[in-house]
Structure formats: structure tokens, C-alpha cells
N, C-alpha and C. Protein backbone atom coordinates (compact mmCIF):
# COMPACT_ATOMS: atom_id res chain seq x y z
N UNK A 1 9.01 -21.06 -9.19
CA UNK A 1 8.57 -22.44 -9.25
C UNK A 1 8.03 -22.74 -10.64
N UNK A 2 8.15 -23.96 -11.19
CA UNK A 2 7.47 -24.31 -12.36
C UNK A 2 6.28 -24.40 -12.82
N UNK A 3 5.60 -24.29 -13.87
CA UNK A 3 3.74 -24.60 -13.37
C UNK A 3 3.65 -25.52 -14.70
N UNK A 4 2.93 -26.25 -14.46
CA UNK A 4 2.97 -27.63 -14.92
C UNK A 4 1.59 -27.49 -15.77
N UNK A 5 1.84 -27.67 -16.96
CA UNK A 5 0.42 -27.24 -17.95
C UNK A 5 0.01 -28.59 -18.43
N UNK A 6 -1.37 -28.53 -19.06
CA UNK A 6 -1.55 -29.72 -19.66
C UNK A 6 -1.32 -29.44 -21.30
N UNK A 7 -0.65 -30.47 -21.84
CA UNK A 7 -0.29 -30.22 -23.26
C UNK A 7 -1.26 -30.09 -24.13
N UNK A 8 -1.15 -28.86 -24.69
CA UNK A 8 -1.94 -28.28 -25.93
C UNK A 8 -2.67 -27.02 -25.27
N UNK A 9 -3.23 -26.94 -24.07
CA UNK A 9 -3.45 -26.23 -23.55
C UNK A 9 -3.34 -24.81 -23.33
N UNK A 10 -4.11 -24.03 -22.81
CA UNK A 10 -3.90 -22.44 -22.53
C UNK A 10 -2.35 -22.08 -22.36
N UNK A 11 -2.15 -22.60 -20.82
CA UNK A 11 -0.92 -21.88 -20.45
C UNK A 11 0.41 -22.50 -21.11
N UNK A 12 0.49 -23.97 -22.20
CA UNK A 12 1.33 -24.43 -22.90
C UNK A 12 1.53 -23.41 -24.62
N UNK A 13 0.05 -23.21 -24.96
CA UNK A 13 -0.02 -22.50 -26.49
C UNK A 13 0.03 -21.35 -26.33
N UNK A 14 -0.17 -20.55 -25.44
CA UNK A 14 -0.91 -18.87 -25.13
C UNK A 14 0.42 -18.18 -24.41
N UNK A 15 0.65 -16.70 -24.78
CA UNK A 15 1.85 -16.14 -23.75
C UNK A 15 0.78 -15.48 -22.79
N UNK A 16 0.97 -16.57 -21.41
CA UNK A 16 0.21 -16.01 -20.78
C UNK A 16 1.10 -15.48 -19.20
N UNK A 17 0.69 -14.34 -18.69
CA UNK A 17 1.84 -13.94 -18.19
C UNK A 17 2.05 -14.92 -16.77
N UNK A 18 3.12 -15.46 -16.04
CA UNK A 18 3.47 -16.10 -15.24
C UNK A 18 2.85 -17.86 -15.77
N UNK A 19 3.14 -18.08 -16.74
CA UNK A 19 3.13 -19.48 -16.97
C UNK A 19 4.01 -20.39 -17.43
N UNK A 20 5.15 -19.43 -16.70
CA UNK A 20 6.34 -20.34 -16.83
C UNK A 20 6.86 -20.52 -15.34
N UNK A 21 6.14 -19.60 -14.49
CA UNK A 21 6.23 -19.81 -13.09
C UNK A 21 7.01 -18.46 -12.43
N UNK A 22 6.96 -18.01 -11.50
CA UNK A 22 8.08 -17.04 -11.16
C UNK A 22 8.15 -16.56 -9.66
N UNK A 23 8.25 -15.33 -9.32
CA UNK A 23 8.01 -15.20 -7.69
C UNK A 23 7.61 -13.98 -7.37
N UNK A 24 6.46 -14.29 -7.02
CA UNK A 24 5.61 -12.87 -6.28
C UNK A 24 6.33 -12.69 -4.89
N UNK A 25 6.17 -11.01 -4.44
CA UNK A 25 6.48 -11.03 -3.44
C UNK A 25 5.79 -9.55 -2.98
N UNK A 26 5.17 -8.83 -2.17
CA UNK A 26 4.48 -7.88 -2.02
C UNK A 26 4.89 -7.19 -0.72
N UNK A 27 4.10 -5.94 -0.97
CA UNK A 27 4.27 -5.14 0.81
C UNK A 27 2.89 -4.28 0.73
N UNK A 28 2.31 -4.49 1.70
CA UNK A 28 1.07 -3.63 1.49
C UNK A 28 0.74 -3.39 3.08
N UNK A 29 -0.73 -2.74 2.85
CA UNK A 29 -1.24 -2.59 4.79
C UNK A 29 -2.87 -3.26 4.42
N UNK A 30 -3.15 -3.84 5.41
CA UNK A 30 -4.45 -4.36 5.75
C UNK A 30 -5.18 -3.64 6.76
N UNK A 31 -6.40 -3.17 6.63
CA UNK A 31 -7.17 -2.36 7.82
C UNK A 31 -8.57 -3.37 8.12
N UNK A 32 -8.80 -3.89 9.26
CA UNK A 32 -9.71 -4.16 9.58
C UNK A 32 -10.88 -3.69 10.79
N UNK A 33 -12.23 -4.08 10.37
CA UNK A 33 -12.85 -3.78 11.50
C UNK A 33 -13.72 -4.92 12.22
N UNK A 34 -13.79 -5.22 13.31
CA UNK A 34 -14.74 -6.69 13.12
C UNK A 34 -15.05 -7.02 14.48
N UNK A 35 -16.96 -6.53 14.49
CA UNK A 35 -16.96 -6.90 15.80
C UNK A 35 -18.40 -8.04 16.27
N UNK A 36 -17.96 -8.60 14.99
CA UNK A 36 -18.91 -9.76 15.60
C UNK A 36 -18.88 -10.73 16.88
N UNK A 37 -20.21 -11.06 16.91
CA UNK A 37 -20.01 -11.66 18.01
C UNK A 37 -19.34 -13.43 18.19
N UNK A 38 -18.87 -13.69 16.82
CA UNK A 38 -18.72 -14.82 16.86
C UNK A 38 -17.43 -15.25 15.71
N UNK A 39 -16.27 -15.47 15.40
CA UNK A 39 -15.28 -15.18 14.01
C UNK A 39 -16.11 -16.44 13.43
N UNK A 40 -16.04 -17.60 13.89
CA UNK A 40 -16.17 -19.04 13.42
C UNK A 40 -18.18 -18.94 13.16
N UNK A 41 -18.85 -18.24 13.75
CA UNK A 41 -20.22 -18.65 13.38
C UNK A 41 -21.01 -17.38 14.19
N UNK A 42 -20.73 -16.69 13.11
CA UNK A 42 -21.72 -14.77 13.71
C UNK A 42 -22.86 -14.94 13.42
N UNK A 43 -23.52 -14.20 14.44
CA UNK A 43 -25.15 -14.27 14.00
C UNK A 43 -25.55 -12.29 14.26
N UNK A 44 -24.35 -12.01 14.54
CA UNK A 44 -24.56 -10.11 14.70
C UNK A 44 -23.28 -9.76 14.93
N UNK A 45 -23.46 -8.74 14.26
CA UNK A 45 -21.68 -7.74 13.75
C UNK A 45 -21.90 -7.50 12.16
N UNK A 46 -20.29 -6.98 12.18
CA UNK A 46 -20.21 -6.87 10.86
C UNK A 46 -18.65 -6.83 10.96
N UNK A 47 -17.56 -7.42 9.62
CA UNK A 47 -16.27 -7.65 9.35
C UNK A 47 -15.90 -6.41 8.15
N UNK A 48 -15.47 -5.97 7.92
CA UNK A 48 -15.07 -4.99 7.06
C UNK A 48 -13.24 -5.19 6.79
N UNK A 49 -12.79 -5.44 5.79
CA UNK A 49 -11.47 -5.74 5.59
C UNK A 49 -11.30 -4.95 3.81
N UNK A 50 -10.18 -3.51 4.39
CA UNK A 50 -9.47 -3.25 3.17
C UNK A 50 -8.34 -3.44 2.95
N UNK A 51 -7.76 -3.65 2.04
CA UNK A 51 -6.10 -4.58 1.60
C UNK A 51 -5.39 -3.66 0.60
N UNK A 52 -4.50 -3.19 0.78
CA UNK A 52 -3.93 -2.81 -0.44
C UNK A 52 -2.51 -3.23 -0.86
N UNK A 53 -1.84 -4.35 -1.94
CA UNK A 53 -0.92 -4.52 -1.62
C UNK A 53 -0.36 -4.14 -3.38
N UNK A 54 1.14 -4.06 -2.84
CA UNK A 54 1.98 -3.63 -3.98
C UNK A 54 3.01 -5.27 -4.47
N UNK A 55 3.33 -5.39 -5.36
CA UNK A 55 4.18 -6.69 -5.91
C UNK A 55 5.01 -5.85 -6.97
N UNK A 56 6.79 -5.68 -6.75
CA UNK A 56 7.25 -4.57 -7.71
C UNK A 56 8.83 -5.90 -7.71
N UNK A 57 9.26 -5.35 -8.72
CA UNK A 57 10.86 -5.70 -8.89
C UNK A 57 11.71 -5.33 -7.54
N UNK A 58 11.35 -4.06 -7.14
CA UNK A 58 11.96 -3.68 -6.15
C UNK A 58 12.07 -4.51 -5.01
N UNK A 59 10.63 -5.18 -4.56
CA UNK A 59 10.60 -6.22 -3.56
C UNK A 59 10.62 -7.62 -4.01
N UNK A 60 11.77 -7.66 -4.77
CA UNK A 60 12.02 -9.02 -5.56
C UNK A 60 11.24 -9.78 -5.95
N UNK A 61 9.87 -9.07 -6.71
CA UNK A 61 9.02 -9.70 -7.14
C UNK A 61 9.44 -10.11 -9.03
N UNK A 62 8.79 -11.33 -9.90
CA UNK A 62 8.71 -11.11 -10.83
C UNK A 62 7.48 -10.31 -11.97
N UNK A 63 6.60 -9.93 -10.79
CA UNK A 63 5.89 -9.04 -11.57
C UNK A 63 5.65 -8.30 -10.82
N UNK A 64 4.95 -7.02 -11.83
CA UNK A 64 4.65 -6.13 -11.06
C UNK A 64 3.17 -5.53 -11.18
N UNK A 65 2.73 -5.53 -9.99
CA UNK A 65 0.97 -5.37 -10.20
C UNK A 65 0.63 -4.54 -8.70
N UNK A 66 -0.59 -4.17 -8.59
CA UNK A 66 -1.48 -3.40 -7.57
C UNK A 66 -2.64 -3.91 -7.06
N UNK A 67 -2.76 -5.14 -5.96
CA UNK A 67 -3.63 -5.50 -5.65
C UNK A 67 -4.85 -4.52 -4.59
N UNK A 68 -6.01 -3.94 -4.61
CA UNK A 68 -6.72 -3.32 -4.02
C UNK A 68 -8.24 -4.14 -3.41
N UNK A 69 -8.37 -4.71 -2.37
CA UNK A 69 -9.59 -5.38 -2.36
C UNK A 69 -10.40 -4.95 -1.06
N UNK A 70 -11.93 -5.13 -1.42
CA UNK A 70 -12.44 -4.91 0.33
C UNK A 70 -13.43 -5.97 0.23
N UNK A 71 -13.78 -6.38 1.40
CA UNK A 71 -14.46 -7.59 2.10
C UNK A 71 -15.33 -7.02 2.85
N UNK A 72 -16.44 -6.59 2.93
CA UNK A 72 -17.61 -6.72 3.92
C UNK A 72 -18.38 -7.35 3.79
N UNK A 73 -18.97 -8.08 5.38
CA UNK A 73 -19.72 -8.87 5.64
C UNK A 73 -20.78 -7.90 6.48
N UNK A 74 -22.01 -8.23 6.66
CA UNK A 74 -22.75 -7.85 8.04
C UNK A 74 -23.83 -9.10 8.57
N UNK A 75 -24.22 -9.67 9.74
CA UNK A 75 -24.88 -10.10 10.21
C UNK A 75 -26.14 -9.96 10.79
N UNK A 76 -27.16 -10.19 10.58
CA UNK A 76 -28.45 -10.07 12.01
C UNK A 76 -29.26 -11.27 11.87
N UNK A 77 -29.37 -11.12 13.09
CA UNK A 77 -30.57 -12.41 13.88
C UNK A 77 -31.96 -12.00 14.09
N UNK A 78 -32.98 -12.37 13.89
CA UNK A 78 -34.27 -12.43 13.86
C UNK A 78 -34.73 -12.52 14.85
N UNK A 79 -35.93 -13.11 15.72
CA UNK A 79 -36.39 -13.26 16.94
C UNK A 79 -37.14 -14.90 16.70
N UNK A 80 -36.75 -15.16 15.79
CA UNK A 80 -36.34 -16.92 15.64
C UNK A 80 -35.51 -17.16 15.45
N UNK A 81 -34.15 -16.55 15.92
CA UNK A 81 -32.73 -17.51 15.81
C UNK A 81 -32.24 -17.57 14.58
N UNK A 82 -33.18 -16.73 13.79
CA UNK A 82 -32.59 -17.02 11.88
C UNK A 82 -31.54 -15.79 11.58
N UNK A 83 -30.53 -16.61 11.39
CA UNK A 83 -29.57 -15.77 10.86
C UNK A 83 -29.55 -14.98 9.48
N UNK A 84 -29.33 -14.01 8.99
CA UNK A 84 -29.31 -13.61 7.60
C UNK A 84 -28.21 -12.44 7.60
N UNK A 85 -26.83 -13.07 6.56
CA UNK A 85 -25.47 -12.58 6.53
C UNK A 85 -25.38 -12.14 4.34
N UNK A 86 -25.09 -11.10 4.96
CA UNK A 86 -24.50 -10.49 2.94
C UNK A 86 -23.15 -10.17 3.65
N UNK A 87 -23.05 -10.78 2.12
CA UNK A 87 -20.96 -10.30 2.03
C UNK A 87 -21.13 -9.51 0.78
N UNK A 88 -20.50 -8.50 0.71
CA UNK A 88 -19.60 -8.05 -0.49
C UNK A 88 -18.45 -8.03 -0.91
N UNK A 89 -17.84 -8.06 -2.12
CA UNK A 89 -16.53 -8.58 -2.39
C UNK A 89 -15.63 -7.85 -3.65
N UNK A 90 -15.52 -6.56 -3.85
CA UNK A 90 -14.56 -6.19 -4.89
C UNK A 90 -12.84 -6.26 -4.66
N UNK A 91 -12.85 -6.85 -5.77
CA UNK A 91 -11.15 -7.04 -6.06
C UNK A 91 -10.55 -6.61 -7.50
N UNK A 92 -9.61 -5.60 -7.16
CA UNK A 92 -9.37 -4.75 -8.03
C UNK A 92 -7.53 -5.01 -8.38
N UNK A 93 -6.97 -5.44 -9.45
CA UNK A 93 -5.78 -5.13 -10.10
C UNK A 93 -5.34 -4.99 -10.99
N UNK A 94 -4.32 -3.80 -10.44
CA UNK A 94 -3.80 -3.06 -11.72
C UNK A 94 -2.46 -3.53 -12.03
N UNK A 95 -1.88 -3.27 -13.19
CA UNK A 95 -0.80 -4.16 -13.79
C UNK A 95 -0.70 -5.12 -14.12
N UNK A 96 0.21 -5.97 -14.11
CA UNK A 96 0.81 -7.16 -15.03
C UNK A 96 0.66 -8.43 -13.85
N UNK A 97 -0.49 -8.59 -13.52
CA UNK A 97 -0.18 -10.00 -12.33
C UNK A 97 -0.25 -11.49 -12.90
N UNK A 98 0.67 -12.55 -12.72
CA UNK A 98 0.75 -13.84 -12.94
C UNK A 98 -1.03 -14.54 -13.07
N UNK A 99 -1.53 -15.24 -14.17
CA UNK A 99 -2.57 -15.63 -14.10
C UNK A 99 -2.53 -16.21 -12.94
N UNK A 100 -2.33 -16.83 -11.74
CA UNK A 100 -2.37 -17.39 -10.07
C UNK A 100 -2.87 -16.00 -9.44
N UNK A 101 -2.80 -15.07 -9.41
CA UNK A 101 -3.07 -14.16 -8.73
C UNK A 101 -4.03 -13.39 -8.93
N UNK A 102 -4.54 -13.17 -10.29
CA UNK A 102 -5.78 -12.85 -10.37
C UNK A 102 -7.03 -12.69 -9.80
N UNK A 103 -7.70 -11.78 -9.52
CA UNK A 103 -9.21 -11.71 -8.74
C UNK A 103 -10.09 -13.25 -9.66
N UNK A 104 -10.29 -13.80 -8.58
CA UNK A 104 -11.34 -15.19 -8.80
C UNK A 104 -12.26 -15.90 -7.82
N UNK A 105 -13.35 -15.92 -8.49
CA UNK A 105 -14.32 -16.04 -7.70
C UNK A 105 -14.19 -17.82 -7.54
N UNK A 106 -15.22 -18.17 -7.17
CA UNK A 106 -15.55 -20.06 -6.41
C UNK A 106 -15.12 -20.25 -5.61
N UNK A 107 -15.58 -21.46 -4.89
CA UNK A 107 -14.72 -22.10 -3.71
C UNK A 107 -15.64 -22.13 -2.88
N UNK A 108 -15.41 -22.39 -1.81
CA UNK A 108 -16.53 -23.13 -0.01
C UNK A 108 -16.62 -21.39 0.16
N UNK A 109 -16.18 -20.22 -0.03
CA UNK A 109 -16.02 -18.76 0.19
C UNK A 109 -16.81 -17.97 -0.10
N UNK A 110 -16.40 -18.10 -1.60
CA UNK A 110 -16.98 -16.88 -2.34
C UNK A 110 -17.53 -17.43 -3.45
N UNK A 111 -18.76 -17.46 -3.81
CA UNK A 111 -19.60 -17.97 -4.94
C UNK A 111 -19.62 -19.51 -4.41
N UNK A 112 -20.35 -20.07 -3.60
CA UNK A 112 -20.30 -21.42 -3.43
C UNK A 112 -21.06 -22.12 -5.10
N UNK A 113 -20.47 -22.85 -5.14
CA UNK A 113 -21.33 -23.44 -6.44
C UNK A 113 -20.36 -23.48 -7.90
N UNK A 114 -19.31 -22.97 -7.67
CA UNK A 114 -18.30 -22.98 -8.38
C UNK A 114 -16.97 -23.21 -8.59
N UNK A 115 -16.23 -24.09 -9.08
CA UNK A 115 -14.87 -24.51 -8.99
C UNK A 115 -13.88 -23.47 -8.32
N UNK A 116 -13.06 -23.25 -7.41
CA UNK A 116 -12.21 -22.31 -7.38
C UNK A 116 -11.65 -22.00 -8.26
N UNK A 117 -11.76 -20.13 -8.70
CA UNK A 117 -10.79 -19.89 -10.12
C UNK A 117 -11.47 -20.30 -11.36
N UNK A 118 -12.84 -20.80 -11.29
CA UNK A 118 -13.25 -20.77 -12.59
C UNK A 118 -13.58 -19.89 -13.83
N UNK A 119 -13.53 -18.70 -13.21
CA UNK A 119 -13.64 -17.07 -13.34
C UNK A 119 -12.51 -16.63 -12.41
N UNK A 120 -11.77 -15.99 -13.77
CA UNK A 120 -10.50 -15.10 -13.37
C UNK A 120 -10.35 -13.66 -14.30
N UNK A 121 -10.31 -12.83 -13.67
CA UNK A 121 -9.41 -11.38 -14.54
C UNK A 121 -8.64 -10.63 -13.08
N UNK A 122 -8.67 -9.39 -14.02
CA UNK A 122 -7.94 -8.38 -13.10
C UNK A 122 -9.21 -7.61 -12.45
N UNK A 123 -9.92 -7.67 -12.46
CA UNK A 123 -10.76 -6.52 -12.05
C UNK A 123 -11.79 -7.76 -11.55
N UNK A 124 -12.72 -7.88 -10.04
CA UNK A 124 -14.01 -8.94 -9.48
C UNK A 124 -15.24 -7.79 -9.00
N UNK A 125 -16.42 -8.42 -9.25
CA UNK A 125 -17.04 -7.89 -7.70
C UNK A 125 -18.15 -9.17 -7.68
N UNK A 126 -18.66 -9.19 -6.50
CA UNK A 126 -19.56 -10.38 -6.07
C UNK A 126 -20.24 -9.53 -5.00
N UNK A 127 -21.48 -10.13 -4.73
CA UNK A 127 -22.43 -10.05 -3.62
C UNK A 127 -22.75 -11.26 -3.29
N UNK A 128 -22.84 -11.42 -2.11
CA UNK A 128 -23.82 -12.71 -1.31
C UNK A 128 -24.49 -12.74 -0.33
N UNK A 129 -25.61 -13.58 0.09
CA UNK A 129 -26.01 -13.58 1.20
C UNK A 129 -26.35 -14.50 1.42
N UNK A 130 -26.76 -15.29 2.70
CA UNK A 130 -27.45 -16.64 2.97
C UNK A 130 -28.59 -16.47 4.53
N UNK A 131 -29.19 -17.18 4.44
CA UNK A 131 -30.34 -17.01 5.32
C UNK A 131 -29.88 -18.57 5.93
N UNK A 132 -29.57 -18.55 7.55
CA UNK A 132 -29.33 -19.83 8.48
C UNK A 132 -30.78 -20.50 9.41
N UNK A 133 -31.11 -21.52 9.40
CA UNK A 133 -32.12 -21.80 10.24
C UNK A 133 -31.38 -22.91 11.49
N UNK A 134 -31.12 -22.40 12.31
CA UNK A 134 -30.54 -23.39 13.02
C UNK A 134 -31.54 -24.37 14.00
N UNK A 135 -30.69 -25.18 13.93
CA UNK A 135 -31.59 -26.15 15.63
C UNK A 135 -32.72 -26.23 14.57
N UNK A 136 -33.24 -27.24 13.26
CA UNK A 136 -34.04 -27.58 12.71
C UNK A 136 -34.07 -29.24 13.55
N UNK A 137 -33.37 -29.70 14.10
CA UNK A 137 -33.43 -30.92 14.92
C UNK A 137 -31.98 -31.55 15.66
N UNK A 138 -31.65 -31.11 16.79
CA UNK A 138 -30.69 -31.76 17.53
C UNK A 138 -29.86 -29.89 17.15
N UNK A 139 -28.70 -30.81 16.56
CA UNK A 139 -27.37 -29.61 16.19
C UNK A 139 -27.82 -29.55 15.20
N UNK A 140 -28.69 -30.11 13.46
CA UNK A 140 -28.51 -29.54 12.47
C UNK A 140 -29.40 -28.30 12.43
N UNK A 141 -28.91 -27.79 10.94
CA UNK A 141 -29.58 -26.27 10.95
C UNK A 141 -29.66 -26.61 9.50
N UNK A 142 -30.25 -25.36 9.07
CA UNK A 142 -30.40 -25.70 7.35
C UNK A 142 -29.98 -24.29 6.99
N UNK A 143 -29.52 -24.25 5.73
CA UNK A 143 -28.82 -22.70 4.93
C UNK A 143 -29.57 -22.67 3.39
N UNK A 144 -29.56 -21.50 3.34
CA UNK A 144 -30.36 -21.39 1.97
C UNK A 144 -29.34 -20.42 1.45
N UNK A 145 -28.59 -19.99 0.04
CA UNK A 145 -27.50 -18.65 -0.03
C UNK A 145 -27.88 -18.77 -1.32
N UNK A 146 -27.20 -17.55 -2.19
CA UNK A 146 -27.35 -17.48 -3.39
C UNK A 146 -26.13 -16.13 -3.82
N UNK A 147 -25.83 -16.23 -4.41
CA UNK A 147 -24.69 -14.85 -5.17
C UNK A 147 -24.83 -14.68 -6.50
N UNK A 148 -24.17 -13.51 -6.57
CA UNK A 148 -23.97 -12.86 -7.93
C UNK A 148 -22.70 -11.91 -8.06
N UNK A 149 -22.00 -12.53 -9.25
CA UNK A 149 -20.49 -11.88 -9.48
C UNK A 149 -20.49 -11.48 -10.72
N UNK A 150 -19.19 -11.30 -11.21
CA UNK A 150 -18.32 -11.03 -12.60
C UNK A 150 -16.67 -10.64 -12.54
N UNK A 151 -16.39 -11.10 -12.53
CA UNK A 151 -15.02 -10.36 -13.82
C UNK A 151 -14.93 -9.81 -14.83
N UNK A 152 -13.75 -9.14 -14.89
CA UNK A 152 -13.68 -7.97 -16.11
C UNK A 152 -12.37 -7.83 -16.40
N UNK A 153 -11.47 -7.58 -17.53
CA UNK A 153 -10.51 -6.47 -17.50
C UNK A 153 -10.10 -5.27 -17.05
N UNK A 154 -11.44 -4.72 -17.57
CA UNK A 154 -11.34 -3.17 -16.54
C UNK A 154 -12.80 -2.92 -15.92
N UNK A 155 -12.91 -2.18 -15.17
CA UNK A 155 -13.88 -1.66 -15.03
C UNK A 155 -14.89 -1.26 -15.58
N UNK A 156 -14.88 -0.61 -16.68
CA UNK A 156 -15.73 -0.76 -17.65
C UNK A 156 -16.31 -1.63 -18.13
N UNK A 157 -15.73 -2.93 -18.71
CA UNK A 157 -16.03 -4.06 -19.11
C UNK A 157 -17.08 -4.49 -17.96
N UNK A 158 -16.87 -4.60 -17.11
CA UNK A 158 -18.15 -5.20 -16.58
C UNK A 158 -19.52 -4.98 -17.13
N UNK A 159 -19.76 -3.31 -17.70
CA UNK A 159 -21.03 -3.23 -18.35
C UNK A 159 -21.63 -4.24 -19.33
N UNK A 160 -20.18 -5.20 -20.06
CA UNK A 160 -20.76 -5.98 -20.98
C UNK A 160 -20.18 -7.23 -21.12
N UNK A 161 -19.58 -7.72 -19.51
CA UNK A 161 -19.31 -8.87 -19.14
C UNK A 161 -20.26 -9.50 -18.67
N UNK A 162 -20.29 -11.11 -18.56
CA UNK A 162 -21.04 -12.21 -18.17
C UNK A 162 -21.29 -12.09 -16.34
N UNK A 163 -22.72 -11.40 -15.66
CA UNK A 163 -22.85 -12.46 -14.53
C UNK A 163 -23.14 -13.61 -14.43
N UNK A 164 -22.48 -13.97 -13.21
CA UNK A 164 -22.33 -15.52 -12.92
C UNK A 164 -23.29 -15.45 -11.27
N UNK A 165 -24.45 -16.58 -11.29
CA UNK A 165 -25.27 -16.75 -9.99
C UNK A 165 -24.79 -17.95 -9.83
N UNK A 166 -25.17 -17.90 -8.33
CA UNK A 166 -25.01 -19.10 -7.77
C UNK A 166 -25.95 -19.35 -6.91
N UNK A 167 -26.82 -20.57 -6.55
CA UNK A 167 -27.46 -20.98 -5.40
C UNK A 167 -27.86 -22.34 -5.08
N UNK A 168 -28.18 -22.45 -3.86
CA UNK A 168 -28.12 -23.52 -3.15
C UNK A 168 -28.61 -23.83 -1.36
N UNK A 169 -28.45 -25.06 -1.22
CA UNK A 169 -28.93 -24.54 0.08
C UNK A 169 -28.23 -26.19 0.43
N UNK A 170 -28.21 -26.03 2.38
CA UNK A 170 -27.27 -27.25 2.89
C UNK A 170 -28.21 -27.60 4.29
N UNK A 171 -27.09 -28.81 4.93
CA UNK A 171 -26.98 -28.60 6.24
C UNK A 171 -26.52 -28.37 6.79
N UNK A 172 -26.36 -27.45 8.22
CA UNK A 172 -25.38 -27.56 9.21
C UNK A 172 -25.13 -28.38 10.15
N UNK A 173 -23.92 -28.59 10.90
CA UNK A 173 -24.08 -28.87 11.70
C UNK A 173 -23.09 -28.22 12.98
N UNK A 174 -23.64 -27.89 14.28
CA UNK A 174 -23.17 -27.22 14.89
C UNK A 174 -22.74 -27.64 16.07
């Protein structure tokens, strides 16, 4: 597919890889564990998700890269109904992947408080957590969260890459 740059721009001036557009295609295995008590709104458990996927010529991909990521969450409830959930989040790739595919943090997900993709490399990690107060009146509830990430090239680099925080707090409604 094509990717549509804005003129003068990164992916118009820069050889940046997949910015002329092309086609991923992968095979990997996903292992999960997850036994909360709730998918849509846990207040106890924990989700654990490792991914490992491959993108090669062989599987008619146009690039070729090694996606490796894990996802844990855990939950507990208080004896006031207060929820308090940490996620962790490393995302790890190796090779040549299309800037679209890149480990990137933001979004309603991961790092609330930040554009999706505003931070991109090959190499992520993030922490988060948020503290829930529900039933503050009727159905609303109130959330308080905050995180901390980075990107890197490699692994290493993180020692002397930029963290990025985030925080905030909302309403629910349930």
C-alpha cells in the first residue's frame, strides 16, 4: 500500500525503511495466561501475554524483522472496593521493521497522555499503574494512573535514552 507523507517531511526527505509502503506478513505463537475475574473491568487476577512473531521474505513479507513482546497486568481490590492495577510492557525488535511497526508507546492503552506513536524505535519498555475509586456517586468512579516508558535502538541505549511520564486522572463510568 502507499503511505502518504507530508511534503518536506521525514518520511518524504529521509530513507526511511517502509516509506514507500510495502507488505508485512508474519507467523509467530502467542502464550497466554489470564485469570481475572473480569476481561472488560478486573478488579483481581492477573493477564500475562508472550508473543513472538517472525516477518521474513519467506512468508511474503517485505521486510524482515523479529517481533518479541510481553504484557503483564496484575489486579487487587482493597476492602473499599479500590482497585489498584500495574501493567508492564516490553517490546523488543530485531531487524529491519517498516517505521508502522515499530514498538510505540501512547494511546487510551499504553502511556495514556500521549499521541499514539509519538515515541517509536525498535526496542520499548513501559510500566503503569492506576488506582480506581468506584461508586464515588451513582455509576461514576474516579481513576488516578501515571506511567513511565522509553524507547531505544538497542538495549543498551536505554541507559542514555529519554523517559517519558505520564499522568492523570478521570471519570468512570460503569
Amino acid at each position: 500500500s502507499e503511505i502518504e507523507g507530508e511534503a518536506g517531511g521525514l518520511l518524504a526527505t529521509q530513507d526511511i525503511t517502509g516509506n514507500t509502503g510495502g507488505v508485512v506478513s508474519s507467523l509467530g505463537i502467542v502464550s497466554s495466561y489470564d485469570n481475572r475475574d473480569n476481561i472488560f473491568f478486573p478488579t483481581e487476577g492477573t493477564l500475562v501475554e508472550l508473543a513472538v512473531m517472525n516477518s521474513s521474505s519467506k512468508l511474503g513479507s517485505d521486510f524482515d524483522f523479529t517481533r518479541i513482546s510481553l504484557d503483564a497486568s496484575a489486579y487487587f481490590t482493597n476492602k473499599w472496593n479500590h482497585t489498584f492495577a500495574v501493567n508492564g510492557w516490553f517490546n523488543f525488535i530485531y531487524g529491519d521493521p517498516p517505521f508502522n511497526e515499530l514498538a510505540l508507546i501512547g494511546g487510551t492503552k499504553k502511556m495514556r497522555g500521549f499521541y499514539e506513536g509519538r515515541y517509536r524505535d525498535k526496542k520499548l519498555w513501559m510500566l503503569q499503574s492506576e488506582y480506581r475509586m468506584p461508586e464515588l456517586y451513582w455509576r461514576l468512579g474516579l481513576v488516578v494512573f501515571g506511567s513511565v516508558g522509553s524507547v531505544a535502538p538497542t538495549v543498551s541505549d536505554f541507559a542514555t535514552s529519554k523517559v517519558h511520564y505520564s499522568v492523570g486522572s478521570g471519570l468512570r463510568i460503569l
